[in-house]
N, C-alpha and C. Protein backbone atom coordinates (compact mmCIF):
# COMPACT_ATOMS: atom_id res chain seq x y z
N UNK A 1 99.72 126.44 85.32
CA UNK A 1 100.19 127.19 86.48
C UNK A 1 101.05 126.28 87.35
N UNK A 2 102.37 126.77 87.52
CA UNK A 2 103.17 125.87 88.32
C UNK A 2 102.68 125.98 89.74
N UNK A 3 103.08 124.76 90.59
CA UNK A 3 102.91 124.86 92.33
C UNK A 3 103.97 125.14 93.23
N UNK A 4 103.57 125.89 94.06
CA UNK A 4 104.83 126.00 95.29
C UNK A 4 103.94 125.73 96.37
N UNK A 5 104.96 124.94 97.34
CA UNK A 5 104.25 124.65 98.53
C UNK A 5 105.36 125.78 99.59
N UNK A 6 104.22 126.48 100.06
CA UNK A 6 104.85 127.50 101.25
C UNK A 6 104.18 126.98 102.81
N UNK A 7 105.38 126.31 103.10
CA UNK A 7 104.62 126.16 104.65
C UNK A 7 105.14 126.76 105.97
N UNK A 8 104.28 126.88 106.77
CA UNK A 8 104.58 128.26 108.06
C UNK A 8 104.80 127.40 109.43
N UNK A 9 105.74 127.54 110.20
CA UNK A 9 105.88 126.70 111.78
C UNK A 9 105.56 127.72 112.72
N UNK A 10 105.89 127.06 113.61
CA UNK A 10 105.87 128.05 114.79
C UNK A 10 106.93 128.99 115.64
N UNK A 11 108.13 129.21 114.88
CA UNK A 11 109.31 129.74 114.42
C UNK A 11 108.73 131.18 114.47
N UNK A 12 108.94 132.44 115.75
CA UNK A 12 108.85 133.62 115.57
C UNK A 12 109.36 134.40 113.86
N UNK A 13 108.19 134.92 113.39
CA UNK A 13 108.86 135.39 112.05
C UNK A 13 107.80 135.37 110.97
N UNK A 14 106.43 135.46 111.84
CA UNK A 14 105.61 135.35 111.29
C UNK A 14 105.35 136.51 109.89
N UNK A 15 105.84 137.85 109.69
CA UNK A 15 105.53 138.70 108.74
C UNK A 15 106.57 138.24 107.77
N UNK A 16 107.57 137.49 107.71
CA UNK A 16 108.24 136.68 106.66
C UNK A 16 107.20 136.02 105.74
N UNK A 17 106.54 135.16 105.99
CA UNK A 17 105.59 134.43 105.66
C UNK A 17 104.54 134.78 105.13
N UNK A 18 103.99 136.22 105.45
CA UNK A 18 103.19 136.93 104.34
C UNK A 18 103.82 137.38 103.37
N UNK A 19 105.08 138.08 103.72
CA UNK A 19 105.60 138.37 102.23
C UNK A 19 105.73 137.41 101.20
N UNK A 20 106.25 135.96 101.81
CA UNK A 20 106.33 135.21 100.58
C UNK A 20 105.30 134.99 99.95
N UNK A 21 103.95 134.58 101.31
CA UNK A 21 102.56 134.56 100.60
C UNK A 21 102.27 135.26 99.39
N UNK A 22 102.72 137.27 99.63
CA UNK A 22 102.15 137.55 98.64
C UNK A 22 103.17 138.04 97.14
N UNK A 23 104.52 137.29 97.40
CA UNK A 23 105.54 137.65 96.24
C UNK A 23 104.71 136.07 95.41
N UNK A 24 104.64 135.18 96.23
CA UNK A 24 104.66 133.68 95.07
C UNK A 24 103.03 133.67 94.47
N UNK A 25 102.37 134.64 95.34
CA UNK A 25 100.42 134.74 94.20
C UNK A 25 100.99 135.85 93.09
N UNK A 26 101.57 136.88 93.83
CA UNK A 26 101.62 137.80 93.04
C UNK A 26 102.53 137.48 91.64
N UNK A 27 103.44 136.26 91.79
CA UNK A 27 104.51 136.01 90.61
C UNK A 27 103.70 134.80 89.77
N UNK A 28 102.51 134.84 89.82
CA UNK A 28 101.46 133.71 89.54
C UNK A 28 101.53 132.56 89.52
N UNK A 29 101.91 131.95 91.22
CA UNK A 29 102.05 130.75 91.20
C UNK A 29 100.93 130.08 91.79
N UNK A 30 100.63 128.86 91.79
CA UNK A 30 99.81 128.22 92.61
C UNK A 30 100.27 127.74 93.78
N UNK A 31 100.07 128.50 95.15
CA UNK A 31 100.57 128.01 96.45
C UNK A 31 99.53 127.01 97.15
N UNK A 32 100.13 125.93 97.06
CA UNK A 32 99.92 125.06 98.56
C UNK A 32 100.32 125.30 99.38
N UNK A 33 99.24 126.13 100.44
CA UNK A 33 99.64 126.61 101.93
C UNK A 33 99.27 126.04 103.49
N UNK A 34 100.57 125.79 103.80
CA UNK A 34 99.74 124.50 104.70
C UNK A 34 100.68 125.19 106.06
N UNK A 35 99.63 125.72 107.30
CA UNK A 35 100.07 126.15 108.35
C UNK A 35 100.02 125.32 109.78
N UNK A 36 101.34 124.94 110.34
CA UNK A 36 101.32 123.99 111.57
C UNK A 36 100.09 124.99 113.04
N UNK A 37 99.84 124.31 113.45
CA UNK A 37 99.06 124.73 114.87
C UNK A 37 99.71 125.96 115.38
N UNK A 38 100.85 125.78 115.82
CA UNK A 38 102.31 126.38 116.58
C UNK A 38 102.42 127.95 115.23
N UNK A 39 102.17 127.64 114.28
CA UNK A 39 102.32 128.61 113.29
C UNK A 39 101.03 129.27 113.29
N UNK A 40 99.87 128.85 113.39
CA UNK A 40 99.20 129.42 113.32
C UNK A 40 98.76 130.37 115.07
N UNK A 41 98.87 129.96 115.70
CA UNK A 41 99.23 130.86 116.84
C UNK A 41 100.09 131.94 116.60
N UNK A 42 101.40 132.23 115.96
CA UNK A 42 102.25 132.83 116.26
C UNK A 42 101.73 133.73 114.70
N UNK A 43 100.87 133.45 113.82
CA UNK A 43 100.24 134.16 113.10
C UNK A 43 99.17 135.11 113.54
N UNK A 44 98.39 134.73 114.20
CA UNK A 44 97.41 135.27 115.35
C UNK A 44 98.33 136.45 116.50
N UNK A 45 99.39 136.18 117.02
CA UNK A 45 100.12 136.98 117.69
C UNK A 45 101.02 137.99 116.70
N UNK A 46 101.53 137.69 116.05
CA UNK A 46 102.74 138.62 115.56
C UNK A 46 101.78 139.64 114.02
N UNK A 47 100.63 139.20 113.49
CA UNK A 47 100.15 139.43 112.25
C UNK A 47 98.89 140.58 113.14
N UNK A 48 98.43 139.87 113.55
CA UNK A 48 96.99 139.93 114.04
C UNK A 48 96.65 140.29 115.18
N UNK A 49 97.47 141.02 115.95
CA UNK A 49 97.83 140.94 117.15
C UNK A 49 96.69 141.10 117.99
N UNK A 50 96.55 139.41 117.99
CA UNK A 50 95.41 138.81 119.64
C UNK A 50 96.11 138.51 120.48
N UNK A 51 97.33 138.91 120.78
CA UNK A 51 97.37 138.92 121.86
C UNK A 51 98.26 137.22 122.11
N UNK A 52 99.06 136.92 123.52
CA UNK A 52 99.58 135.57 123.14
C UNK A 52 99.24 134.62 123.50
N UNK A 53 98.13 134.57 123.63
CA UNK A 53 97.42 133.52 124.27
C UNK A 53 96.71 132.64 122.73
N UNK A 54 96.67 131.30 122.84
CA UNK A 54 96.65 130.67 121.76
C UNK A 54 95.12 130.90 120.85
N UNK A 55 94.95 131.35 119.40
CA UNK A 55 93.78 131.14 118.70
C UNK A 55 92.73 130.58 119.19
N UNK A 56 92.06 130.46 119.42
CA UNK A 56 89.93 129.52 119.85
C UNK A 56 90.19 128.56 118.09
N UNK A 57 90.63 128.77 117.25
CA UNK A 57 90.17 128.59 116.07
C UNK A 57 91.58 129.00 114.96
N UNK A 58 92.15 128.27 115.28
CA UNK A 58 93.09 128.00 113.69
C UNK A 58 92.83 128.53 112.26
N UNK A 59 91.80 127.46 111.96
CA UNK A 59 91.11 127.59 110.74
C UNK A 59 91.25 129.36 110.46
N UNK A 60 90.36 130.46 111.02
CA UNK A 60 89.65 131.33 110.81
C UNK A 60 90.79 132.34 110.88
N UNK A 61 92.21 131.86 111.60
CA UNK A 61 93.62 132.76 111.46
C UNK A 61 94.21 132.96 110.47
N UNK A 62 94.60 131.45 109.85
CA UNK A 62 94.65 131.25 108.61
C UNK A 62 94.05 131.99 107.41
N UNK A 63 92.54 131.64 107.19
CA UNK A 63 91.83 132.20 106.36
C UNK A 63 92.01 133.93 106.21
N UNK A 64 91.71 134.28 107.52
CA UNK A 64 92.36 135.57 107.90
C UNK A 64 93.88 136.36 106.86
N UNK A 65 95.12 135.39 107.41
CA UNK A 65 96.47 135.69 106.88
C UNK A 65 95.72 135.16 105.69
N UNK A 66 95.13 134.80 104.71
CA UNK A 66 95.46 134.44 103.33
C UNK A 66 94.78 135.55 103.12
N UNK A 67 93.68 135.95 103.12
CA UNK A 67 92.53 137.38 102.76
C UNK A 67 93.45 138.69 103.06
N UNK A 68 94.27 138.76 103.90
CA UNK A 68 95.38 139.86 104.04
C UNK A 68 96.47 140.06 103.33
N UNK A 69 97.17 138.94 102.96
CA UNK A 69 98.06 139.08 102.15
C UNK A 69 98.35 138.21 101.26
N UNK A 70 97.59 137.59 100.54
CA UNK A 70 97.95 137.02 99.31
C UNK A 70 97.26 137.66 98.12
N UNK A 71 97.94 137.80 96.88
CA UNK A 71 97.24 138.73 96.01
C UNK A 71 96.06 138.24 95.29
N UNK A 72 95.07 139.53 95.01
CA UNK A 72 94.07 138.98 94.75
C UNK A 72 93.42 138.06 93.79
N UNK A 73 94.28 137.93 92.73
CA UNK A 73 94.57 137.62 91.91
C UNK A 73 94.89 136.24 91.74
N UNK A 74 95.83 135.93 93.33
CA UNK A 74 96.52 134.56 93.33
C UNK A 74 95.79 133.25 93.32
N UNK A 75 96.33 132.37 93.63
CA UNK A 75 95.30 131.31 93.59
C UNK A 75 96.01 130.41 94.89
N UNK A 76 95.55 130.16 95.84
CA UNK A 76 96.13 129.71 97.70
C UNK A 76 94.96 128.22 97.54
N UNK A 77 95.85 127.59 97.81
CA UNK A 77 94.84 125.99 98.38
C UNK A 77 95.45 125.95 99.40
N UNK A 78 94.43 125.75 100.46
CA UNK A 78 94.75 125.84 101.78
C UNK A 78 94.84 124.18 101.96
N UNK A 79 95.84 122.94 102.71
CA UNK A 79 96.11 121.97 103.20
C UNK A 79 96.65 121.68 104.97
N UNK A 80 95.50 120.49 104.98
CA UNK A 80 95.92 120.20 106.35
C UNK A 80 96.96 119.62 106.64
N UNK A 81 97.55 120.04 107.98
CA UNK A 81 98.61 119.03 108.43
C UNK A 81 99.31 118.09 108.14
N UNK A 82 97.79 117.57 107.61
CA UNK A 82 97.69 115.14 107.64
C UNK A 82 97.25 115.31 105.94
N UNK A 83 96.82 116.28 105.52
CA UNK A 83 96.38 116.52 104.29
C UNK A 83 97.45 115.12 103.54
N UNK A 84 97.82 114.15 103.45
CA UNK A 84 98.77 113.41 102.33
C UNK A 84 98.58 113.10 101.07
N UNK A 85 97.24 113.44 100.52
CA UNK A 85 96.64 113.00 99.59
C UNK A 85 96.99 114.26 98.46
N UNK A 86 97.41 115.20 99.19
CA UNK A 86 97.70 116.52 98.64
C UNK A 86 98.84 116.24 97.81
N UNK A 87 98.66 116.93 96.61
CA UNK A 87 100.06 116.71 95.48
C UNK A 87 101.47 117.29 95.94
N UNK A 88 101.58 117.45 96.83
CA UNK A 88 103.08 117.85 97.70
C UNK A 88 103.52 116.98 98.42
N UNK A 89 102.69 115.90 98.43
CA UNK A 89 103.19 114.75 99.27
C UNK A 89 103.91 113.74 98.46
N UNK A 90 103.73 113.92 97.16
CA UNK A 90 104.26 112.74 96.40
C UNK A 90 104.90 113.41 95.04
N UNK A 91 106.17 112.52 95.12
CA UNK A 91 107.25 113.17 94.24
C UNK A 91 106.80 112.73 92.57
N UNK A 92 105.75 111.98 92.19
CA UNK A 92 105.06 112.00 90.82
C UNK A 92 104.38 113.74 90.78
N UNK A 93 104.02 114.50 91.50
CA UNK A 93 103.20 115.52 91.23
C UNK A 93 104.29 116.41 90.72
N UNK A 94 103.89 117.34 89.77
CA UNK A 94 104.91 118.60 89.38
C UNK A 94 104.65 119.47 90.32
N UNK A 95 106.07 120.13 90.76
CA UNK A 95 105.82 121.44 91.81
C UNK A 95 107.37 121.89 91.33
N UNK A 96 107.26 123.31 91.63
CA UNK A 96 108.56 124.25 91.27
C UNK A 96 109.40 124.06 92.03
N UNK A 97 108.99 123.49 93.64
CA UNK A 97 109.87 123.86 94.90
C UNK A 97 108.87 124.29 95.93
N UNK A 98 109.64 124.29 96.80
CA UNK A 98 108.73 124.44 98.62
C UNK A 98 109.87 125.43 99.36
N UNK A 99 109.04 126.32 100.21
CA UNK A 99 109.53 127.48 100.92
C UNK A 99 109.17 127.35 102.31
N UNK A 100 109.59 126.88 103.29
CA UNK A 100 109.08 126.81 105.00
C UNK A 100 110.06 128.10 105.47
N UNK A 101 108.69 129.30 105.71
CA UNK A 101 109.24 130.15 106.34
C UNK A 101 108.23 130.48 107.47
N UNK A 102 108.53 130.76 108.51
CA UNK A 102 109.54 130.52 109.36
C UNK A 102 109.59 129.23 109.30
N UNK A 103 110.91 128.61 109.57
CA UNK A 103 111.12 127.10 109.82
C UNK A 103 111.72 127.29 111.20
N UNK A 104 110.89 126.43 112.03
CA UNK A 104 111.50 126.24 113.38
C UNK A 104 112.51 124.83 113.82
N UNK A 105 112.91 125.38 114.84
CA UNK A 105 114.12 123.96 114.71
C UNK A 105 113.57 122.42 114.72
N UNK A 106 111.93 122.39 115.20
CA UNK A 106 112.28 120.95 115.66
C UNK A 106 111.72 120.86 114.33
N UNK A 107 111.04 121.59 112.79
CA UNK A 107 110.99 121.32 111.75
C UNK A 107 112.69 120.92 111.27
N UNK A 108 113.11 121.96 111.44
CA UNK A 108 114.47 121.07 110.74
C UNK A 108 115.21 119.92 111.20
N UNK A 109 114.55 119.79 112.61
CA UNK A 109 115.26 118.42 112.95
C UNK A 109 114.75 116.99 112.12
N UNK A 110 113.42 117.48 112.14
CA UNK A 110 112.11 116.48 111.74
C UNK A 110 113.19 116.33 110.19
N UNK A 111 113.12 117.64 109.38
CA UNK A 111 113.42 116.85 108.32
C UNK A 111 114.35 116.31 107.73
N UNK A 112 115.21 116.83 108.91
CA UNK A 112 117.27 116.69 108.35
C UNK A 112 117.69 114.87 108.67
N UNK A 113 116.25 114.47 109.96
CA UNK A 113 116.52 112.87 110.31
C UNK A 113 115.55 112.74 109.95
N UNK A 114 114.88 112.48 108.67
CA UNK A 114 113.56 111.56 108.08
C UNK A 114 112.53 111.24 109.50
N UNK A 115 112.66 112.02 110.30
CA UNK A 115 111.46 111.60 111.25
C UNK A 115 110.05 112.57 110.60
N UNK A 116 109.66 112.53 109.74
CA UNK A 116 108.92 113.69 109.63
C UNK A 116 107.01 112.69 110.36
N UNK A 117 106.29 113.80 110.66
CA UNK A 117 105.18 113.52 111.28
C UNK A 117 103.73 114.04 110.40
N UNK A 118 104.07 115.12 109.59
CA UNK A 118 103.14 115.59 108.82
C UNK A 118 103.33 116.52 107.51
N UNK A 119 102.41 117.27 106.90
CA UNK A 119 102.53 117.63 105.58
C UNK A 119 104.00 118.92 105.37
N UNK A 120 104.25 119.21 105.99
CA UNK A 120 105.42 120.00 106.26
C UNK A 120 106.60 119.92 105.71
N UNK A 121 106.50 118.49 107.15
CA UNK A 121 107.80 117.71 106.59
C UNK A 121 107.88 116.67 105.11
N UNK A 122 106.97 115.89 105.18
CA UNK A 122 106.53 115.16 104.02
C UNK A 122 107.04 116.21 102.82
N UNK A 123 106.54 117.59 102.17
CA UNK A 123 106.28 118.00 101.13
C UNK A 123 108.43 118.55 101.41
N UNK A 124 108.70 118.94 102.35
CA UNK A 124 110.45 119.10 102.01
C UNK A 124 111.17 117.62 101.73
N UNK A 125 110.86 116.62 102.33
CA UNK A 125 111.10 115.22 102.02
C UNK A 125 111.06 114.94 100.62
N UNK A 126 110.33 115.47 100.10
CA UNK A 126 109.56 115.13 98.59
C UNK A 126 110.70 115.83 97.87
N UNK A 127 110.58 117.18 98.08
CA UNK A 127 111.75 118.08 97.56
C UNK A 127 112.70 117.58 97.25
N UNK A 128 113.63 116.66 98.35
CA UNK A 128 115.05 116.42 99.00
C UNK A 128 115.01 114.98 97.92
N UNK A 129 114.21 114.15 97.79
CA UNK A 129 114.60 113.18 96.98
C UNK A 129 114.64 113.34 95.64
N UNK A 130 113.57 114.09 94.96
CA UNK A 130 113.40 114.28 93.50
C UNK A 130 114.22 115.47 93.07
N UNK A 131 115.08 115.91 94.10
CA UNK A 131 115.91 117.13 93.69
C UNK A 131 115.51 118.24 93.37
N UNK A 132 114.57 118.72 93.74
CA UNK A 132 113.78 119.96 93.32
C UNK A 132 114.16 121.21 94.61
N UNK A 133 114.04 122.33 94.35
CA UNK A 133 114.87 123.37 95.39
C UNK A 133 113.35 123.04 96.32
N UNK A 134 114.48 123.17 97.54
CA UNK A 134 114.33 123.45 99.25
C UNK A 134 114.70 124.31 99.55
N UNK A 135 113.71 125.31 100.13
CA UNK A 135 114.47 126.61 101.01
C UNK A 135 114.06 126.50 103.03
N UNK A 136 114.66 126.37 103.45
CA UNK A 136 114.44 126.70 104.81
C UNK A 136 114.71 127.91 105.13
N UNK A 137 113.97 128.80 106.10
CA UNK A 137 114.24 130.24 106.72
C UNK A 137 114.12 129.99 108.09
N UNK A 138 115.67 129.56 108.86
CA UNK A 138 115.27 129.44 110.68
C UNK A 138 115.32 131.03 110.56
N UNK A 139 114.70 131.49 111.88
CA UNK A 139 114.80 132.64 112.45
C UNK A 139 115.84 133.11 113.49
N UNK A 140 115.71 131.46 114.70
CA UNK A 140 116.03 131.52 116.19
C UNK A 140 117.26 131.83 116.25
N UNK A 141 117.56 132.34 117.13
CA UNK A 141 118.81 132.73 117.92
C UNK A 141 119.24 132.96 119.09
N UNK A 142 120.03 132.53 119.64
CA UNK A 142 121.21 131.73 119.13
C UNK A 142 121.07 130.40 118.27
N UNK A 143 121.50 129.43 118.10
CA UNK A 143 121.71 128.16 117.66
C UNK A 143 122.17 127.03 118.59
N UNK A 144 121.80 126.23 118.40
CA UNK A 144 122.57 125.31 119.45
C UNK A 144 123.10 124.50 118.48
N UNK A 145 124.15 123.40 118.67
CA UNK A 145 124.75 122.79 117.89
C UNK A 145 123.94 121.72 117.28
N UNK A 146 122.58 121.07 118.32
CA UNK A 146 122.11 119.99 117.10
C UNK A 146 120.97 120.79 115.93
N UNK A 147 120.85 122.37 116.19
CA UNK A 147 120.34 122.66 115.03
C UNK A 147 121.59 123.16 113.91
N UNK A 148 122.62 123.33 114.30
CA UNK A 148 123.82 123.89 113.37
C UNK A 148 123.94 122.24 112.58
N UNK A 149 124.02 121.18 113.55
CA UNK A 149 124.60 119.82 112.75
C UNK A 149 122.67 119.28 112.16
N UNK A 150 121.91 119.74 111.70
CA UNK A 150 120.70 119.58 111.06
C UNK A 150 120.85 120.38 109.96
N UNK A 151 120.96 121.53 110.07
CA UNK A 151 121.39 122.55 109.06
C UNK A 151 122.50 122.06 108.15
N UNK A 152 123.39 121.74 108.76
CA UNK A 152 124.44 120.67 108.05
C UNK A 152 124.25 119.76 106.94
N UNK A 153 123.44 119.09 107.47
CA UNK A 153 122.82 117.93 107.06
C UNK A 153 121.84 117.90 105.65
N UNK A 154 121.35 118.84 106.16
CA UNK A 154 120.02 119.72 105.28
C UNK A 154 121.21 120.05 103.95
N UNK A 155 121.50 121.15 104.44
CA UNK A 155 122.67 121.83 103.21
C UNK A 155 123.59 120.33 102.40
N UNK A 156 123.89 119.88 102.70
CA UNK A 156 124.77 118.54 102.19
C UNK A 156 123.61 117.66 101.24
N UNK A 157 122.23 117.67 101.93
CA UNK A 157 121.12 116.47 100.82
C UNK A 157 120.42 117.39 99.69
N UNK A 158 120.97 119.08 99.96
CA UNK A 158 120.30 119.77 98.16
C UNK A 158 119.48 120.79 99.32
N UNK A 159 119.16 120.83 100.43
CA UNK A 159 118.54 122.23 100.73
C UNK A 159 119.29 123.77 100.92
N UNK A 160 118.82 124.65 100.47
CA UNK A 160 118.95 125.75 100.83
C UNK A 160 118.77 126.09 102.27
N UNK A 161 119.52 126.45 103.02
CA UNK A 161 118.94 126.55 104.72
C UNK A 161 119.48 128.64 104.68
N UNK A 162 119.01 129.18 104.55
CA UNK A 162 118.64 130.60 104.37
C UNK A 162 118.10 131.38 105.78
N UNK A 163 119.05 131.61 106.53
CA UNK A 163 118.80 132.45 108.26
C UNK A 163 118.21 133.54 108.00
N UNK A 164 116.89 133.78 108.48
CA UNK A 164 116.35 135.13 108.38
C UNK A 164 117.29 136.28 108.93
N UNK A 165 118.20 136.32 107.99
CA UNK A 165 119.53 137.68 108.79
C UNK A 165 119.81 138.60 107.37
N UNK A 166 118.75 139.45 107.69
CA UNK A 166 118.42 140.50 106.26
C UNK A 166 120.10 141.49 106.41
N UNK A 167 120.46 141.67 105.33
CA UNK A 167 121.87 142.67 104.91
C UNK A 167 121.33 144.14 105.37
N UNK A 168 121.99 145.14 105.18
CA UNK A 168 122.11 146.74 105.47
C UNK A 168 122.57 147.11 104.82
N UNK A 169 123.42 147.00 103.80
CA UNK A 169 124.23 147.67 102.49
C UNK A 169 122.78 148.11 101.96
N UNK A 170 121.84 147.91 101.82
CA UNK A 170 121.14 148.84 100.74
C UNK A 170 120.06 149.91 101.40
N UNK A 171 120.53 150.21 102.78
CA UNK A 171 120.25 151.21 103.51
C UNK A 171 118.73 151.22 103.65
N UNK A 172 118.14 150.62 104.86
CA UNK A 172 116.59 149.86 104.93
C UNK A 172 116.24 151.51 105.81
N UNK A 173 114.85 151.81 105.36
CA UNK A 173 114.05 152.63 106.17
C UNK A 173 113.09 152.56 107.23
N UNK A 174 112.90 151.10 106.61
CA UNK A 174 111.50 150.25 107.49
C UNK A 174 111.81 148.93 108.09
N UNK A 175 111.03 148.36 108.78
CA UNK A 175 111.13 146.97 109.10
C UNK A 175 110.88 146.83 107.83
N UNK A 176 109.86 146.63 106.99
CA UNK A 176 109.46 146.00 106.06
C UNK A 176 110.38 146.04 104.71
N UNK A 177 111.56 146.73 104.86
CA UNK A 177 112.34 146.25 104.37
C UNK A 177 113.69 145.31 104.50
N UNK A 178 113.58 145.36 105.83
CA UNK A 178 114.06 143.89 106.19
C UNK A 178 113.45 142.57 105.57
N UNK A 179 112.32 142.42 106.18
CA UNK A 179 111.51 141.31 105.40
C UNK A 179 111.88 141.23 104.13
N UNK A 180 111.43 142.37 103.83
CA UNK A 180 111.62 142.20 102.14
C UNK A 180 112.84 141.37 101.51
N UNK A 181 114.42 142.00 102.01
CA UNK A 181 115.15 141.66 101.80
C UNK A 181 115.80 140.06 102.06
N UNK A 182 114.93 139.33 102.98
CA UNK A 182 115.12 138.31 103.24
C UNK A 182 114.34 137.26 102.24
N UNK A 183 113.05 137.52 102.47
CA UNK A 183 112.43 136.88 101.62
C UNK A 183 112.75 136.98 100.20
N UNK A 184 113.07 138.21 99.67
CA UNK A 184 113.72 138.12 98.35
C UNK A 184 114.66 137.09 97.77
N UNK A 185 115.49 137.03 99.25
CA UNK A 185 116.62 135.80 98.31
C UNK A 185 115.89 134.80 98.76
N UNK A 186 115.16 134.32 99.73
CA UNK A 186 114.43 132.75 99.56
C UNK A 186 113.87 132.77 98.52
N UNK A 187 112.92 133.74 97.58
CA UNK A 187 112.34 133.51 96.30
C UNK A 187 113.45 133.31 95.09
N UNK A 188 114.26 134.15 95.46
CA UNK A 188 115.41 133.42 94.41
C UNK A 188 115.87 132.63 93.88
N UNK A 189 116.07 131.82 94.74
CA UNK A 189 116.24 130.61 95.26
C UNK A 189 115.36 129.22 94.78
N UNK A 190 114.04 130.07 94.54
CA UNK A 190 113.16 129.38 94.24
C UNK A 190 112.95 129.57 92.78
N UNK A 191 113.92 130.78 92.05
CA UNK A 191 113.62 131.06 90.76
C UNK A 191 112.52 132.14 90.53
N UNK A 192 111.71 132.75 91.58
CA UNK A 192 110.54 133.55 91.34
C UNK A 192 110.74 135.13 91.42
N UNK A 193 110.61 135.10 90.00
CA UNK A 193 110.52 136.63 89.97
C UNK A 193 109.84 137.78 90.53
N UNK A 194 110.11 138.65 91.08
CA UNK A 194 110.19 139.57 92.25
C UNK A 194 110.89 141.24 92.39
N UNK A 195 110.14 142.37 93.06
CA UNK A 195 110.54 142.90 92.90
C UNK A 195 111.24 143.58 94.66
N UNK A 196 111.16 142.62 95.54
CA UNK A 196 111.30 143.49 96.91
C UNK A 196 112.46 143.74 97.44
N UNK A 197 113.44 143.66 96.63
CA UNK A 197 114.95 144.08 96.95
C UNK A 197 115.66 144.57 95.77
N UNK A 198 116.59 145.70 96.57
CA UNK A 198 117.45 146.19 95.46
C UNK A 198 118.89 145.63 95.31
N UNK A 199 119.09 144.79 93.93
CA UNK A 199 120.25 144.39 93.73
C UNK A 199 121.18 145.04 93.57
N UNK A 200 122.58 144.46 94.55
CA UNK A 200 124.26 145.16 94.94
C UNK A 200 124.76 145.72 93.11
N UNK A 201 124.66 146.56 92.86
CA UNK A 201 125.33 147.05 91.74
C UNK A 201 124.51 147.57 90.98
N UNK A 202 122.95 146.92 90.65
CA UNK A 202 122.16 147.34 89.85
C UNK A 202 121.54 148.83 90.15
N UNK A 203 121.46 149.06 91.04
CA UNK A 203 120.68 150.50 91.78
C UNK A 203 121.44 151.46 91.86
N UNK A 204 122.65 150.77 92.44
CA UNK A 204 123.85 151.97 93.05
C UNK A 204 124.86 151.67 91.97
N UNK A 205 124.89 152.54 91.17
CA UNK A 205 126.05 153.39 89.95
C UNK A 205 127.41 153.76 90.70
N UNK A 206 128.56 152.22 89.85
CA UNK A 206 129.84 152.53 90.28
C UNK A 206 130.12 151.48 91.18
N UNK A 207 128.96 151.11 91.76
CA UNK A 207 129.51 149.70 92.69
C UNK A 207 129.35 148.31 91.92
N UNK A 208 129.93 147.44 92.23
CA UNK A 208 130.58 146.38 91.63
C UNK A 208 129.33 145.60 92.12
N UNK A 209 129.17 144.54 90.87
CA UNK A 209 128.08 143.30 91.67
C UNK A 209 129.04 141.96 92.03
């Protein structure tokens, strides 16, 4: 069973992050899921809605988002922060690729200038040297220029930097097909087969891909 490491910030965009949860169990991968503090709050607010005042308890949010949406089937190792010992920390371990969705800016700052502080950054670090796909998903908006010149940076050393800015050509009914459509091409990206978007030509008869 191959590994993906999917990790979550504190980057509004929290129902991104279940979907991938449950496209990469459901495409039978083994996820290393490792959620920042800041992420796990904004999991608790936007998923779970307690409201915005910060979690009592991390841990039990987490556990929570994995029992909700990862498939049942899948197989989730949950990793701490500082976890380093974890096979995402070191570029001898086999892994398919790593997905940080939401990625918030001061994650991409952390990893675009090697300042990284914990398993987050460490496991895209890992990515970025052994050449293996990186996907970033910022959300925020506007941009300011030292996250445009990080993004830069990122894109130039082999990452994918992927703006949660879902298309409308395939005529969405729901939020949840927004999501869908976003997260679809980060799994792409990652090579993982998937069914939550409809491809430009394949669906619609007569249009060009």
């Amino acid at each position: 069973m191959e590994r993906v490491f999917l990790g979550v910030t504190g980057a509004s965009g929290a129902p991104y992050a279940a979907v991938a949860l449950r496209g990469l169990t459901r495409a039978g991968y083994e996820v290393g899921l490792c959620v920042s503090h800041a992420g796990a709050h904004v999991i608790s607010h936007e998923l779970q809605r307690n409201g915005p005042d910060e979690p009592p308890n991390a841990g039990v949010v987490v556990d929570e988002f994995v029992r909700a949406h990862a498939d049942p089937a899948g197989d989730v190792r949950l990793l701490g922060l500082q976890e380093m010992t974890s096979p995402f920390a070191s570029g001898s371990a086999r892994t398919k690729g790593a997905l940080i969705v939401p990625c918030s800016g001061s994650t991409l700052g952390a990893i675009a200038h090697g300042t990284g502080r914990n398993l987050i950054h460490r496991a895209a670090d890992v990515m970025l040297k052994e050449r293996r796909p990186l996907v970033l998903v910022p959300r925020e908006t506007p941009v300011s220029s030292i996250q445009l010149e990080s993004m830069l940076t990122l894109t130039r050393a082999g990452a994918v930097v992927l703006p949660a800015a879902p298309g409308f050509y395939h005529l969405p009914d729901r939020i949840d097909d927004l999501v869908n459509f976003v997260v679809g091409k980060a799994l792409d990206h990652l090579g993982v087969e998937h069914d939550l978007l409809e491809r430009w030509g394949e669906q619609q008869p007569g249009l060009a891909s």
